[in-house]
Protein backbone atom coordinates (compact mmCIF):
# COMPACT_ATOMS: atom_id res chain seq x y z
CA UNK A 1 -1.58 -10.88 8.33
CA UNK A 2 -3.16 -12.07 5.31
CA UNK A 3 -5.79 -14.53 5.20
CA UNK A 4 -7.16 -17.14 3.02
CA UNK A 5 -10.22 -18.93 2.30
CA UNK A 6 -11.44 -22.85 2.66
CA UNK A 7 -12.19 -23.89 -1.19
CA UNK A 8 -14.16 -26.27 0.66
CA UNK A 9 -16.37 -24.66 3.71
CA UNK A 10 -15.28 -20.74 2.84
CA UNK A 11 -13.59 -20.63 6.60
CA UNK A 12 -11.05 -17.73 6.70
CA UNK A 13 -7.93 -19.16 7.45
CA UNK A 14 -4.64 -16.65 8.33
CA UNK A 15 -2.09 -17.50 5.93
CA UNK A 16 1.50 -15.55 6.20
CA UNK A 17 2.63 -12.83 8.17
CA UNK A 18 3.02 -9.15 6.33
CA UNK A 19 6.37 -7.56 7.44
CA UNK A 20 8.65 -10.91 8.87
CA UNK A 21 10.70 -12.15 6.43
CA UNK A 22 10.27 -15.92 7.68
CA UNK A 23 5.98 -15.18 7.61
CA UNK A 24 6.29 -16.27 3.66
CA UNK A 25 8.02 -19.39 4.91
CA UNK A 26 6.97 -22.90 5.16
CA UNK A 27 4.63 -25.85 3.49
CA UNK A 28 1.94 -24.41 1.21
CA UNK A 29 -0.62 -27.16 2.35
CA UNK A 30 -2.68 -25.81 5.33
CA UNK A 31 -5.51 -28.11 6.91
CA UNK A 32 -8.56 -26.29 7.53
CA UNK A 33 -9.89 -26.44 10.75
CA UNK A 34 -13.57 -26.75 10.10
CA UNK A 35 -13.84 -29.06 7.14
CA UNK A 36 -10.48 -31.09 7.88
CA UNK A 37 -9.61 -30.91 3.87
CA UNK A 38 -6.31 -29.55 2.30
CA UNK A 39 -6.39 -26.18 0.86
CA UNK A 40 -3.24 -24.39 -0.80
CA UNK A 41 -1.76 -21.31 0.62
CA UNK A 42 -0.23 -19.53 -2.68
CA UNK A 43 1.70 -16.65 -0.10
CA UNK A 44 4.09 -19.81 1.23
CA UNK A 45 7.52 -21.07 -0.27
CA UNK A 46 8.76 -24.14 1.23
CA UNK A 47 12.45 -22.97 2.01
CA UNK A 48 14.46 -25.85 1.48
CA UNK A 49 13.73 -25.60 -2.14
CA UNK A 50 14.98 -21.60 -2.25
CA UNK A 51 18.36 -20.51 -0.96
CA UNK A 52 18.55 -19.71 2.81
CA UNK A 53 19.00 -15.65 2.91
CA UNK A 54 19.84 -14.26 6.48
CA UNK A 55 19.39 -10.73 7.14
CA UNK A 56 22.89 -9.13 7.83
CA UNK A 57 23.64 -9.04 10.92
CA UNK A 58 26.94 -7.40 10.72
CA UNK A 59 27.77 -4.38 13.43
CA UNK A 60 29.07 -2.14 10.23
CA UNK A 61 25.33 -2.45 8.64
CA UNK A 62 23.69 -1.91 12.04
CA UNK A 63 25.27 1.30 12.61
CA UNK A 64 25.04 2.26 8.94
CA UNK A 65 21.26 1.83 9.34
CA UNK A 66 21.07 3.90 12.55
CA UNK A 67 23.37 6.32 11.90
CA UNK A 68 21.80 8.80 9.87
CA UNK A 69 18.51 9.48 12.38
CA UNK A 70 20.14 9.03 15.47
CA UNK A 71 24.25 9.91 14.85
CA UNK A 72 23.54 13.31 12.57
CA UNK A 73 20.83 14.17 15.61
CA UNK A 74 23.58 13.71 18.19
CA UNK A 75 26.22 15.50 15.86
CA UNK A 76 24.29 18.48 15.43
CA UNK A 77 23.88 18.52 19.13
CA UNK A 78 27.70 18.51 20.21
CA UNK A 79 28.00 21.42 17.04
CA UNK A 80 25.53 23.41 18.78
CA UNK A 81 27.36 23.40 22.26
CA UNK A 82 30.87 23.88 20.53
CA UNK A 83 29.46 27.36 19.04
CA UNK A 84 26.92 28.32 22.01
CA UNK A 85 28.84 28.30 25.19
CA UNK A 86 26.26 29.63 27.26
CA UNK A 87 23.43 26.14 26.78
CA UNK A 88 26.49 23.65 26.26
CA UNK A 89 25.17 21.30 29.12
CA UNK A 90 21.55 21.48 27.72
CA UNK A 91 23.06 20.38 24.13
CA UNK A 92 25.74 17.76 25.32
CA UNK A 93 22.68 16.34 27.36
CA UNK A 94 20.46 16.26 24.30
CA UNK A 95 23.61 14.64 22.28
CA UNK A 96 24.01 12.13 25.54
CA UNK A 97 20.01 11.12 24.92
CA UNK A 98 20.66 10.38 21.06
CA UNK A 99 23.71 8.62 21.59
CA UNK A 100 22.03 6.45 24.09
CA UNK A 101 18.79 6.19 21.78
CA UNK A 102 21.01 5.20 19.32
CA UNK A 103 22.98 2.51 21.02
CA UNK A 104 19.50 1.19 22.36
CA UNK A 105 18.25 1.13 19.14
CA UNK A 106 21.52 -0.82 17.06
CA UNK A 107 21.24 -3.62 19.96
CA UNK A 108 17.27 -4.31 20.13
CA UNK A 109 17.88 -4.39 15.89
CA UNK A 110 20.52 -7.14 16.33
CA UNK A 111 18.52 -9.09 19.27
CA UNK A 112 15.40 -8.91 16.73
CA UNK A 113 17.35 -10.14 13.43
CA UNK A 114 18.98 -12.85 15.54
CA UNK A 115 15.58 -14.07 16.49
CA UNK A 116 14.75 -14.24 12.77
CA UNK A 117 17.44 -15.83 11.72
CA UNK A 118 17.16 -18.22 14.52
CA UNK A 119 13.20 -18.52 13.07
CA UNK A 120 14.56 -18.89 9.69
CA UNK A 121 17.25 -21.78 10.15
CA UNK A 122 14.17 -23.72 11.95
CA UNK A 123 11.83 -23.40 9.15
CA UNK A 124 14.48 -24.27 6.82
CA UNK A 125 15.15 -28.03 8.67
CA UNK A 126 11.59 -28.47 9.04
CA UNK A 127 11.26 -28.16 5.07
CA UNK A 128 14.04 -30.60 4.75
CA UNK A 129 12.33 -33.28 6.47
CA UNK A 130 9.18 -32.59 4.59
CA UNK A 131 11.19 -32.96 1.55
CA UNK A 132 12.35 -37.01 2.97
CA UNK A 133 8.74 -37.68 1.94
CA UNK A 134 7.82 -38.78 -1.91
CA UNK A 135 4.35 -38.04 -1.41
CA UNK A 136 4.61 -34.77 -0.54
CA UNK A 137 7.39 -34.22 -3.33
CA UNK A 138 4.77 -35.28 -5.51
CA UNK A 139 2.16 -32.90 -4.71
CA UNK A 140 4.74 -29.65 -4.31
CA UNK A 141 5.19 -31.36 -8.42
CA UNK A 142 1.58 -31.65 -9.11
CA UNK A 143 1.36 -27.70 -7.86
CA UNK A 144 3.73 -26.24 -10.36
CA UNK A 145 6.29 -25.71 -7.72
CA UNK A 146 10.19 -25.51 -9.19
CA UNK A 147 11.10 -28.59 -7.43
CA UNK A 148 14.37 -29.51 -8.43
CA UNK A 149 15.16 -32.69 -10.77
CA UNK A 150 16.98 -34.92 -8.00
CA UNK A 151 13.68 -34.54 -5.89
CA UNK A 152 11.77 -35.24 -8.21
CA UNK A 153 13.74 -38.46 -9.06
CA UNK A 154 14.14 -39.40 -5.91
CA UNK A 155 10.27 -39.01 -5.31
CA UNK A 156 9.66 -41.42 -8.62
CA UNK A 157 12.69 -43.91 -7.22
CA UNK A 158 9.33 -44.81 -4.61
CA UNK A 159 5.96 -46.49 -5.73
CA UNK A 160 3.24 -44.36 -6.03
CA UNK A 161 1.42 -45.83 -2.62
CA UNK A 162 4.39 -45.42 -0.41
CA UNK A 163 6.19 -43.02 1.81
CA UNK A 164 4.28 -41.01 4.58
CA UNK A 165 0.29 -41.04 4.64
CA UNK A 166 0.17 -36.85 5.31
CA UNK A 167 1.40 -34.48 3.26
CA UNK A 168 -0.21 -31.74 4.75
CA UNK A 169 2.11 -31.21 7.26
CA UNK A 170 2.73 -27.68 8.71
C-alpha cells in the first residue's frame, strides 16, 4: 500500500493498493480524516475517462500460465515411471499431486480474476456517475487530467455555481 500525506495537517493517508490492478482505480480527491480538507491522490485514475481493460480470463491463458511449473513437473513425473518400472507408483503419485496442484491452482486464478473484474466493472460505474457532475468535471480540468472535450463541454453547458456541492466523492 502506498500512502500519502495531508498538504494540510501532514496525516498519512493510504492511497492505492501495490499489486491489484483496480488499487490505481477511482477519484483522485481523498478527504482527509483529521483536517476534513481535499487533498489529491496523484497514484488514482478515474476509470471512466481510460478504457476498461479486464484481465483475460480465458481457460487457454489460464493453463498457458500454469502449465510450465506445474504440467512440465507432472510430465517429468509420468517420464520417470515409464523408464523406472520398479518406483512407477511413487512417480505416477507425485505426477497425480502436480496435476491436482495444478488444477487447484488454474481455478483459484480464475475465481481471483473474476473478483477483479467484478471490482473493476464497479469502479468503472461509480466513475460514470461522478462524471454526471460539472463541478467535479471542472476540477478533474483544473488538475491537468485528459478529460475529454464533450466533458468538458458538457461541464461549461452548466453555470459555474451549479451541479452537486461535493466533489470529493470517493
Amino acid at each position: 500500500m502506498a500512502f500519502l500525506r495531508c498538504p494540510y495537517c501532514r496525516k498519512v493517508l493510504p492511497s492505492g493498493t501495490w499489486g491489484d490492478p483496480a488499487g490505481r482505480w477511482g477519484s483522485p480527491f481523498v478527504k482527509c480524516p483529521q483536517c476534513g480538507k481535499d487533498c489529491v491522490d496523484a497514484t488514482k485514475t478515474e476509470p471512466a475517462l481510460k478504457k476498461l481493460e479486464l484481465p483475460d480470463l480465458s481457460v487457454g491463458h489460464l493453463v498457458k500460465v500454469h502449465f510450465f511449473p506445474f504440467g512440465l513437473l507432472a510430465l517429468f513425473c509420468l517420464f520417470a515411471a515409464w523408464r523406472s518400472p520398479e518406483n512407477t507408483v511413487l512417480f505416477l503419485s507425485f505426477a497425480g499431486g502436480f496435476i491436482g496442484v495444478y488444477a487447484y491452482r488454474v481455478w483459484q486464478d480464475a475465481r481471483s480474476r473474476e473478483r477483479v473484474h467484478e471490482r473493476m466493472r464497479r469502479l468503472y460505474a461509480e466513475s460514470e456517475e461522478r462524471l454526471k457532475d460539472p463541478k467535479y468535471i471542472r476540477a478533474l480540468v483544473s488538475l491537468d487530467y485528459d478529460v475529454p472535450m464533450s466533458l468538458r463541454e458538457y461541464a461549461d453547458s452548466f453555470p459555474e455555481d451549479e451541479g452537486s456541492e461535493d466533489t470529493d466523492e470517493n
